[in-house]
Protein backbone atom coordinates (compact mmCIF):
# COMPACT_ATOMS: atom_id res chain seq x y z
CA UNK A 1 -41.70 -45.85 -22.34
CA UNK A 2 -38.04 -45.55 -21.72
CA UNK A 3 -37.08 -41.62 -21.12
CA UNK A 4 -33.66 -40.24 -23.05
CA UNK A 5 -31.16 -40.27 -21.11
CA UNK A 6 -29.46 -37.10 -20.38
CA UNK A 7 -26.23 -36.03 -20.44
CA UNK A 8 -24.44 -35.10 -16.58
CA UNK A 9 -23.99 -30.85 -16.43
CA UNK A 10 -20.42 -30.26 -16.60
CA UNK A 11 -19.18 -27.15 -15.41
CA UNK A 12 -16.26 -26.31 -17.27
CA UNK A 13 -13.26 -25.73 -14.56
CA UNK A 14 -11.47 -22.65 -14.42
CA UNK A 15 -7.76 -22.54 -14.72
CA UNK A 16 -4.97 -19.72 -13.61
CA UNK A 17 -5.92 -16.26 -12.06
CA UNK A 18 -9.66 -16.83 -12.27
CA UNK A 19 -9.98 -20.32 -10.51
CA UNK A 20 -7.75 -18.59 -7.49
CA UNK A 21 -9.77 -15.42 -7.76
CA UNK A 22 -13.03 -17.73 -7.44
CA UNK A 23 -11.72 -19.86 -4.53
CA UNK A 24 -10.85 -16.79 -2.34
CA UNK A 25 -13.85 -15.78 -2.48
CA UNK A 26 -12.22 -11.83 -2.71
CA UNK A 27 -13.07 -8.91 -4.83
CA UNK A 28 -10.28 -7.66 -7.40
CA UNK A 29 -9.07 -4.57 -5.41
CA UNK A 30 -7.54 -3.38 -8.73
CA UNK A 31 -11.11 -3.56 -10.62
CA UNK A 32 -13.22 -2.05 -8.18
CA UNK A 33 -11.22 0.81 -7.71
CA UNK A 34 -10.89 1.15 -11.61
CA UNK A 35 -14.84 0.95 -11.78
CA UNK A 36 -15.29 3.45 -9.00
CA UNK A 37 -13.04 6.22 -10.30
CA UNK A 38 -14.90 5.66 -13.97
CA UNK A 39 -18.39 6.20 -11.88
CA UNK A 40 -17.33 8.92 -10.23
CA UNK A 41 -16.69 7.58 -6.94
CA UNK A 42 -13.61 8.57 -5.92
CA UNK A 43 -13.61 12.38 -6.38
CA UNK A 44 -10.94 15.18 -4.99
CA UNK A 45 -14.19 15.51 -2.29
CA UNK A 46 -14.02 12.55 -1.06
CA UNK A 47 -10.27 11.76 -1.18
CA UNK A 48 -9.79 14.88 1.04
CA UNK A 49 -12.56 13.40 3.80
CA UNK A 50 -10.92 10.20 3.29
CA UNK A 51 -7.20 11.54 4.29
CA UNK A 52 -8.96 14.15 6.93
CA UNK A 53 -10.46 10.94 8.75
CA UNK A 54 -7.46 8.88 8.58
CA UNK A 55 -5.24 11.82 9.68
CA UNK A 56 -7.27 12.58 13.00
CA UNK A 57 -7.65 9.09 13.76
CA UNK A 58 -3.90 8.97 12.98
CA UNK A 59 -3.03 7.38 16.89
CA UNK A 60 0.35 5.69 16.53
CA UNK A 61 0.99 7.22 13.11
CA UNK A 62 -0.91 7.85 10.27
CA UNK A 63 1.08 4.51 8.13
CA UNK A 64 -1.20 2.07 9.52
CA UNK A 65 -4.54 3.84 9.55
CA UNK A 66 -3.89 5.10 5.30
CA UNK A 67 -2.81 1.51 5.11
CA UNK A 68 -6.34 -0.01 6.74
CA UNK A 69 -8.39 2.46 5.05
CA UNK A 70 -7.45 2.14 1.21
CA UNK A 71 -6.98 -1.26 1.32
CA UNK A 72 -9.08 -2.79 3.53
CA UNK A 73 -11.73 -0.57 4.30
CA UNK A 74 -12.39 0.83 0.74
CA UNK A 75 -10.19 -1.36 -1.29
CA UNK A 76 -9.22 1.53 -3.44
CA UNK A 77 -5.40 -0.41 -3.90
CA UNK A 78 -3.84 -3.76 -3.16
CA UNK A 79 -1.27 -4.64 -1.16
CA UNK A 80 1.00 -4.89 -3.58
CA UNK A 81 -0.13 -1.11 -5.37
CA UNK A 82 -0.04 0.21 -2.13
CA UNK A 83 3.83 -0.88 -1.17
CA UNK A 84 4.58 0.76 -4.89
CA UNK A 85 3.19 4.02 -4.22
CA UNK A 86 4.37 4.25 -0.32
CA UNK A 87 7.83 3.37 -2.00
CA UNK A 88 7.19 5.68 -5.20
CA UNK A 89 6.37 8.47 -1.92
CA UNK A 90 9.58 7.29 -0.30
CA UNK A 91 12.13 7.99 -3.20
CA UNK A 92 10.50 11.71 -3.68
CA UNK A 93 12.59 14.73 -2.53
CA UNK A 94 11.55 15.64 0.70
CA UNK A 95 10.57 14.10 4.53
CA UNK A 96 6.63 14.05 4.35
CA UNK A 97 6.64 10.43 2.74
CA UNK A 98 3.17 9.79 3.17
CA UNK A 99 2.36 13.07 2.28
CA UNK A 100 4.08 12.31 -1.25
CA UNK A 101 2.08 9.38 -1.43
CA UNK A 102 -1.09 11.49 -0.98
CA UNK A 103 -0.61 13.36 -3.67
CA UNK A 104 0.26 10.55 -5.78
CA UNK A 105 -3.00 8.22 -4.42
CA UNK A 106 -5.11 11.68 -5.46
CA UNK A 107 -4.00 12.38 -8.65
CA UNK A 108 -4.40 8.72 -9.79
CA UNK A 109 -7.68 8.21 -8.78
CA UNK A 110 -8.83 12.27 -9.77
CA UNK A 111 -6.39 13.73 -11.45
CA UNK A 112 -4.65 17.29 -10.18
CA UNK A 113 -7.65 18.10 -8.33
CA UNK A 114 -7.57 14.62 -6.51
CA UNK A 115 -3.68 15.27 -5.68
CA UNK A 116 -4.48 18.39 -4.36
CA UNK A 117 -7.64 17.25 -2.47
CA UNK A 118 -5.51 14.48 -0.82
CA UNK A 119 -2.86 16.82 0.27
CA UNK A 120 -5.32 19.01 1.48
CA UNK A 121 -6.53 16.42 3.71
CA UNK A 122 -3.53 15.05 5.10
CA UNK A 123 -2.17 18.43 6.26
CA UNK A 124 -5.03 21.21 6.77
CA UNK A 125 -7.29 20.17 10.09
CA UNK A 126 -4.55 17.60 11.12
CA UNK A 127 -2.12 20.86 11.63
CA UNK A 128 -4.72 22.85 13.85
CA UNK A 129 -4.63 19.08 16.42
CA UNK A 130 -0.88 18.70 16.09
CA UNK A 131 -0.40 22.33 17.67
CA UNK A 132 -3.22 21.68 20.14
CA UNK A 133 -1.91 18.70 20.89
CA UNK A 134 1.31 20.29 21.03
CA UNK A 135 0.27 23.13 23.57
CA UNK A 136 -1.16 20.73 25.75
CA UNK A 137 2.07 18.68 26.25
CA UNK A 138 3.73 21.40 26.87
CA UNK A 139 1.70 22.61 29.36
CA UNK A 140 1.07 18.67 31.15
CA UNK A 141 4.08 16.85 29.32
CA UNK A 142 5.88 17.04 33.07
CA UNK A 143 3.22 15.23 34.94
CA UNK A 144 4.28 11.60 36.19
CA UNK A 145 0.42 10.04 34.84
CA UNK A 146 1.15 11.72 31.26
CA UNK A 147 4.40 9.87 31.02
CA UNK A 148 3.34 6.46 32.07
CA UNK A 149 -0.04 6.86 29.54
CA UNK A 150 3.03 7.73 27.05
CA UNK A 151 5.14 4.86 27.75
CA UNK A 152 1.90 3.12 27.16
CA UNK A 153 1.05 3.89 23.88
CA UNK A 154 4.37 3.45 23.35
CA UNK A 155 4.01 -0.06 23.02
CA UNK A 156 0.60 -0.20 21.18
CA UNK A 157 2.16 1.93 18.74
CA UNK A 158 5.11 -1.10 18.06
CA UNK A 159 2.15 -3.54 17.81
CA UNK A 160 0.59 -1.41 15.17
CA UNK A 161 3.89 -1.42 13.17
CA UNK A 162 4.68 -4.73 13.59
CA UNK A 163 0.88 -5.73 12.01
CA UNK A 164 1.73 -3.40 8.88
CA UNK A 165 4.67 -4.48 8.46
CA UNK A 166 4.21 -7.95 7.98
CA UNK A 167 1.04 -7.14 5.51
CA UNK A 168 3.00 -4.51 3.25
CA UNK A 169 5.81 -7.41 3.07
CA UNK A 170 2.66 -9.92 2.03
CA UNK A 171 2.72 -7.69 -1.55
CA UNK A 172 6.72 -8.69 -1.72
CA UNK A 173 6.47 -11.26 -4.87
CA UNK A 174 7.75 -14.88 -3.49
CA UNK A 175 11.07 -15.31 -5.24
CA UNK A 176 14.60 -15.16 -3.72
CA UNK A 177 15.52 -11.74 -5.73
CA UNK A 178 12.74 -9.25 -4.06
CA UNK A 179 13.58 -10.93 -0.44
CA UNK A 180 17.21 -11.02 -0.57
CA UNK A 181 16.84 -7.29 -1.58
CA UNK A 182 14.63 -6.68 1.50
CA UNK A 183 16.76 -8.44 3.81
CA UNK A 184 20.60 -6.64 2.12
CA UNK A 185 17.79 -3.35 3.08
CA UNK A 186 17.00 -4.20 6.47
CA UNK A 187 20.54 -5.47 7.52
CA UNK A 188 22.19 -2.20 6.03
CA UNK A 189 19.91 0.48 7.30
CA UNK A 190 18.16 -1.09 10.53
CA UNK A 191 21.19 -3.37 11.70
CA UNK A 192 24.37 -1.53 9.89
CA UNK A 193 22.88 1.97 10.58
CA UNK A 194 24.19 2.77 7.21
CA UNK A 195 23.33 6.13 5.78
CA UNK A 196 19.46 5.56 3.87
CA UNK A 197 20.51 7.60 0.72
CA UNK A 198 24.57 5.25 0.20
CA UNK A 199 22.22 2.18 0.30
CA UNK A 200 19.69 3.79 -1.76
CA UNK A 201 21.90 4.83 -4.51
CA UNK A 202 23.42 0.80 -4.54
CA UNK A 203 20.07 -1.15 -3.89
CA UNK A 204 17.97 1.11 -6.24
CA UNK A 205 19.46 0.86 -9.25
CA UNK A 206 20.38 -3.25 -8.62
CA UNK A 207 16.28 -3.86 -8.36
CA UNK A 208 15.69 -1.50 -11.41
CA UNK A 209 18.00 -3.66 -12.86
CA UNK A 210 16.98 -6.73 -12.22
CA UNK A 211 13.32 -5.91 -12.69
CA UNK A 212 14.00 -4.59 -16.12
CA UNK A 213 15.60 -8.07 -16.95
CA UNK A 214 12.96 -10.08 -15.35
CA UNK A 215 10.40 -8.23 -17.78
CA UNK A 216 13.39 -8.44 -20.87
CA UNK A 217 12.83 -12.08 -19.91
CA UNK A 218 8.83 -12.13 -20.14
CA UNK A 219 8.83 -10.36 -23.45
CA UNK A 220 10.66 -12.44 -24.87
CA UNK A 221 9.15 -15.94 -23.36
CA UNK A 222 5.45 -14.41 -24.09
CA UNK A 223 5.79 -14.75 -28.23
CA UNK A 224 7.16 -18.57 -27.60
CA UNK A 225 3.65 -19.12 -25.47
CA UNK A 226 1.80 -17.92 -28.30
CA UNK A 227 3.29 -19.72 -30.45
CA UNK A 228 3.06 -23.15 -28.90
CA UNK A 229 -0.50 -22.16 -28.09
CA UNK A 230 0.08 -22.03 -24.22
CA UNK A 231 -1.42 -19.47 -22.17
């Protein structure tokens, strides 16, 4: 007797975000940290171990180990979250960028407590090695085998920039607007030597600008989509 014949499984593809999200094989940053801090995972505790580690392992600057730790390490932020807040840090009153970025990674994540946890972190055992540290090169700074270990480090330290540099410009979004504002940035400040605040005050409010229309333009397009059923 002749069985049925059954119909071939058929796996229904996925489209947009979730089909890329799928194929990369990589957890949503975003979400996880979003879980974490509604589990309780990220508390002002551990936000002040986690900027006490990365500040005394803080060799060649403290940008690229914050940078490994939250993003790849824990995957508390993206790349592109954590380029907003460094920037967010950036525009703040006041030279301790990263330290403005502290605060504002802590008090996301765990409210005032977390901001003041994270600030904690970055400043309070780090401060007792910087003056030890200090001390000491005072004492040995003259010695010919401490400057050639300097001159060193020296160039691990440019590697080490170099490698953040090119991921934090990874979160820039892949249209001619963001890069031709990074490179007008670059060629006034690094090349120009142009004051930072005069090319502040004309860049800043041109991206505001143009972000503001870019979303204007979304707005507006996202009630056509619905419309025509399009998603």
């Amino acid at each position: 007797m002749r069985e049925p014949s059954q119909a071939p499984h058929h796996t229904p593809p996925q489209s947009g975000a979730g089909a890329s999200a799928s194929n990369a094989g990589v957890p949503d940053a975003a979400a996880a940290a979003a879980q974490a801090a509604a589990d309780g995972d990220i508390t002002p505790r551990r936000l002040y171990l986690v900027y006490t580690k990365v500040t005394l392992l803080g060799f060649g600057g403290t940008f690229f180990w914050i940078r490994r730790e939250l993003v790849d390490e824990l995957k508390w932020l993206t790349e592109a979250e954590f380029a907003e807040l460094f920037a967010l840090g950036q525009l703040i009153p006041g030279g301790a960028n990263l330290f403005n970025m502290s605060l504002l990674v802590g008090h996301r994540f765990a409210g005032w407590r977390g901001a003041l946890a994270a600030g904690a972190g970055f400043v309070s055992v780090p401060f007792f090695v910087m003056v030890g540290a200090a001390l000491l090169y005072l004492a040995f700074g003259s010695q010919p085998l401490v400057n050639k270990a300097l001159a060193g480090m020296t160039s691990v330290v440019v590697g080490m920039m170099i490698v953040n540099a090119w991921k934090v410009a990874r979160a820039n979004p892949r249209r001619l607007q963001p890069w031709l504002l990074t490179v007008l940035a670059f060629a006034a400040i690094g090349l120009a030597r142009w004051p930072l605040v005069s090319v502040m005050v004309v860049l800043a409010p041109l991206a505001t600008g143009l972000a503001w229309r870019e979303l204007a333009a979304r707005g507006a397009a996202a009630p056509q989509r619905a419309g025509t059923g399009e998603r």
